[in-house]
Protein backbone atom coordinates (compact mmCIF):
# COMPACT_ATOMS: atom_id res chain seq x y z
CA UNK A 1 219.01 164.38 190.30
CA UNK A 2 222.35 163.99 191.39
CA UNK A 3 225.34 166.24 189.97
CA UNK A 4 227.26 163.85 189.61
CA UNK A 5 224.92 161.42 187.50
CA UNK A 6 224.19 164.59 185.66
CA UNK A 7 227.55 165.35 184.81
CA UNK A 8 228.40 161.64 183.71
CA UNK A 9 225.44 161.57 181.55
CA UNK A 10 226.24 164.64 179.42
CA UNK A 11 229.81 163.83 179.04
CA UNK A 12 228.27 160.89 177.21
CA UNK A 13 225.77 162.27 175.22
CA UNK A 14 227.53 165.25 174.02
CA UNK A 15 229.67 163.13 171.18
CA UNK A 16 226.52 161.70 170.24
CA UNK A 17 224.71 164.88 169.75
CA UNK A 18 227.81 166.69 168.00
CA UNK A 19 228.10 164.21 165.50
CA UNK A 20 223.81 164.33 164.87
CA UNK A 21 224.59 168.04 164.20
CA UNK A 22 227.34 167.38 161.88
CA UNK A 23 225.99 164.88 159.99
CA UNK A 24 223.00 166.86 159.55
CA UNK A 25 224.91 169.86 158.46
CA UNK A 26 226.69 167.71 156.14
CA UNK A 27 223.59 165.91 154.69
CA UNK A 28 221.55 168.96 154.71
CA UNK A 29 218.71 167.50 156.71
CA UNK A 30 216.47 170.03 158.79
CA UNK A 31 215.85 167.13 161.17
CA UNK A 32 217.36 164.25 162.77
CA UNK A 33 216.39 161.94 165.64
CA UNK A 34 218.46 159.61 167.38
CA UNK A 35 217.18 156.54 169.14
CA UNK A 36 219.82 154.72 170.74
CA UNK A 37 219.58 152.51 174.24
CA UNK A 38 216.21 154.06 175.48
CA UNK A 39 217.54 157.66 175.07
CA UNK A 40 215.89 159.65 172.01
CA UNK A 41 218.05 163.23 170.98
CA UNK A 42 216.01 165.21 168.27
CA UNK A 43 218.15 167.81 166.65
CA UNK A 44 215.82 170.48 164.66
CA UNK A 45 217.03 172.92 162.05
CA UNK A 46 217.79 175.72 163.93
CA UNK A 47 220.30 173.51 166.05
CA UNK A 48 222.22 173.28 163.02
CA UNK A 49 223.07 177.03 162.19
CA UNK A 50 226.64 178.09 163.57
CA UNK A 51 225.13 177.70 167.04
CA UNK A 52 227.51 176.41 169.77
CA UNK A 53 226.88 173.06 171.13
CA UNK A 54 225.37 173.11 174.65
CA UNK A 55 225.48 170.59 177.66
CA UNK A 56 222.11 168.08 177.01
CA UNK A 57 219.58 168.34 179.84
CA UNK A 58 217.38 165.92 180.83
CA UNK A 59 214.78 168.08 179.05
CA UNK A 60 216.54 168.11 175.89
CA UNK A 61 215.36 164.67 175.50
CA UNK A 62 213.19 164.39 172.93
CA UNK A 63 209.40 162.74 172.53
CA UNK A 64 208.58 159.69 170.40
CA UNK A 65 208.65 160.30 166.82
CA UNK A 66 206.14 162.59 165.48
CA UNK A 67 204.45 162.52 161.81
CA UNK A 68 207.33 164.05 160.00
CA UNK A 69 209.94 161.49 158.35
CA UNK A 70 212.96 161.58 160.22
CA UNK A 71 216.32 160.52 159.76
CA UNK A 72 217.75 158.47 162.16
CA UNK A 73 221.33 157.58 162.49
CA UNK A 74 222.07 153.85 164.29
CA UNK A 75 225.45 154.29 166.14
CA UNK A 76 227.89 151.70 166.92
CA UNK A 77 227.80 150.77 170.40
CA UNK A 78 231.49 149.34 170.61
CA UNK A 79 234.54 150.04 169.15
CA UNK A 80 235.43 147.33 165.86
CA UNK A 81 235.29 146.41 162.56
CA UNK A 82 231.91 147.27 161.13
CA UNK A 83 230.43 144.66 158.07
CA UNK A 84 227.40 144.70 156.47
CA UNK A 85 227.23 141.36 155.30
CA UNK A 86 227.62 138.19 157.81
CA UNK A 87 230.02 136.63 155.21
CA UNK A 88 232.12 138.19 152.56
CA UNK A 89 230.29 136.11 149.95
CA UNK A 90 227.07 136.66 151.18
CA UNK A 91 224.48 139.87 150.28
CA UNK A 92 224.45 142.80 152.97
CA UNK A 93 221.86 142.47 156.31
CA UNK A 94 219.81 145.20 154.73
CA UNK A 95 221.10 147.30 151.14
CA UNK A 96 220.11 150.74 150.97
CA UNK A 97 216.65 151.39 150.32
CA UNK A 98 215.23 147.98 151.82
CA UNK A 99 212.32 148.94 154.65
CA UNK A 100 213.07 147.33 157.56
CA UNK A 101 211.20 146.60 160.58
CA UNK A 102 212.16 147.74 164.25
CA UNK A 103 214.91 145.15 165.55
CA UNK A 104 215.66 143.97 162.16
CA UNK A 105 219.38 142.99 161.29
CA UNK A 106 221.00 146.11 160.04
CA UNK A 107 224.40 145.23 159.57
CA UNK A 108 227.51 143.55 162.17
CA UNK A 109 230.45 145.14 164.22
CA UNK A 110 233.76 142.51 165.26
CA UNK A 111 235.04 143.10 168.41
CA UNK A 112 237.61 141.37 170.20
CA UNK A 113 237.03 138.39 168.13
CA UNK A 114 233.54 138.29 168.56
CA UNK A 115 229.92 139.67 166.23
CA UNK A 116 227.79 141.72 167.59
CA UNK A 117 224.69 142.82 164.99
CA UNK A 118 223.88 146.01 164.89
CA UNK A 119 219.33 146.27 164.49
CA UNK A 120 217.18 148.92 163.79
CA UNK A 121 215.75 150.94 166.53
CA UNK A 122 212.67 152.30 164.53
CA UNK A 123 210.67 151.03 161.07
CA UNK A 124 211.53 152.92 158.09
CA UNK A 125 214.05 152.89 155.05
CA UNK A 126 217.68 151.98 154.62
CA UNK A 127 218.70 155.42 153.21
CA UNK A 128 222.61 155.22 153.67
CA UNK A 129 225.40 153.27 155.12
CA UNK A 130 228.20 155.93 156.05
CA UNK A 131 231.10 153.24 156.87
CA UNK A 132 232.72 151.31 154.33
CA UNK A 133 232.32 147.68 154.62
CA UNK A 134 235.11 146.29 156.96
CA UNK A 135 236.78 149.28 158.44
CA UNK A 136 236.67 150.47 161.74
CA UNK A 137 234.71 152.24 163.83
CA UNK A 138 233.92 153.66 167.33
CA UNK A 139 231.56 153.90 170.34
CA UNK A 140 228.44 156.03 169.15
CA UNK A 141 229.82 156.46 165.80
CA UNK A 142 226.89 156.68 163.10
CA UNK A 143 226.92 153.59 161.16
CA UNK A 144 223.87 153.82 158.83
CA UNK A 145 221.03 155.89 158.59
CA UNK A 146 217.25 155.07 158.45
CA UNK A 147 214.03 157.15 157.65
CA UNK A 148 211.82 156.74 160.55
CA UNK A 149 208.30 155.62 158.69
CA UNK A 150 204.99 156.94 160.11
């Protein structure tokens, strides 16, 4: 593969990856899977000790999900104004504990005058929704997190 491509690709993935670990410290999970554009991180347990974060290889990738419940974050994939609801008066996209289906509406992010919906990249369970309703957010910033169903 070429350096260069190599390079690129783990200067992007390495916000994504520490923010799974924080989040997961934070939350106290022991697992957490990311699924986000065709690329899948897993970050286990042991990953979350005091451990320094290292570069992501192609290897680090990780397999479809397995038969655990995982949590899996669903990052913003611009910079806005992220909204859970399509109008102010209307209910949120998908409240916390609703089970959604994969590619269901999840919630919105305004950008440049434009919507853009943010939809779930697996089946499971609204669990949380870690940015308040109409403030700002940016590129592959968790949004909400989902438990991955069997």
């Amino acid at each position: 593969m070429d350096e260069q491509l190599v390079k690129e690709l783990r200067d992007q993935v390495r916000p994504m990856v520490e923010q799974m670990i924080a989040l997961a410290a934070e939350r106290g999970l022991a697992t957490l899977e990311l699924h986000q554009n065709g690329i899948e991180i897993r970050v286990d347990g042991a990953a979350l000790g005091s451990a320094p974060v290292l570069p992501v290889e192609a290897s680090d990738v990780a397999p479809a999900l397995d038969e655990h419940h995982a949590m899996v974050p669903v990052l913003s994939t611009l910079v806005g104004t992220f909204r859970t609801r399509p109008q102010a008066e209307k209910p949120p996209a998908a409240p916390v504990g609703t089970d959604v289906d994969e590619g269901d509406l999840l919630g919105f992010v305004e950008s440049m005058g434009l919507t853009y919906e943010v939809h779930a990249p697996v089946r499971g369970r609204m669990t949380e929704i870690l940015v308040e309703e109409g403030h700002p957010v940016e590129y592959g910033q968790p949004l909400v997190v989902l438990e991955a169903a069997d």
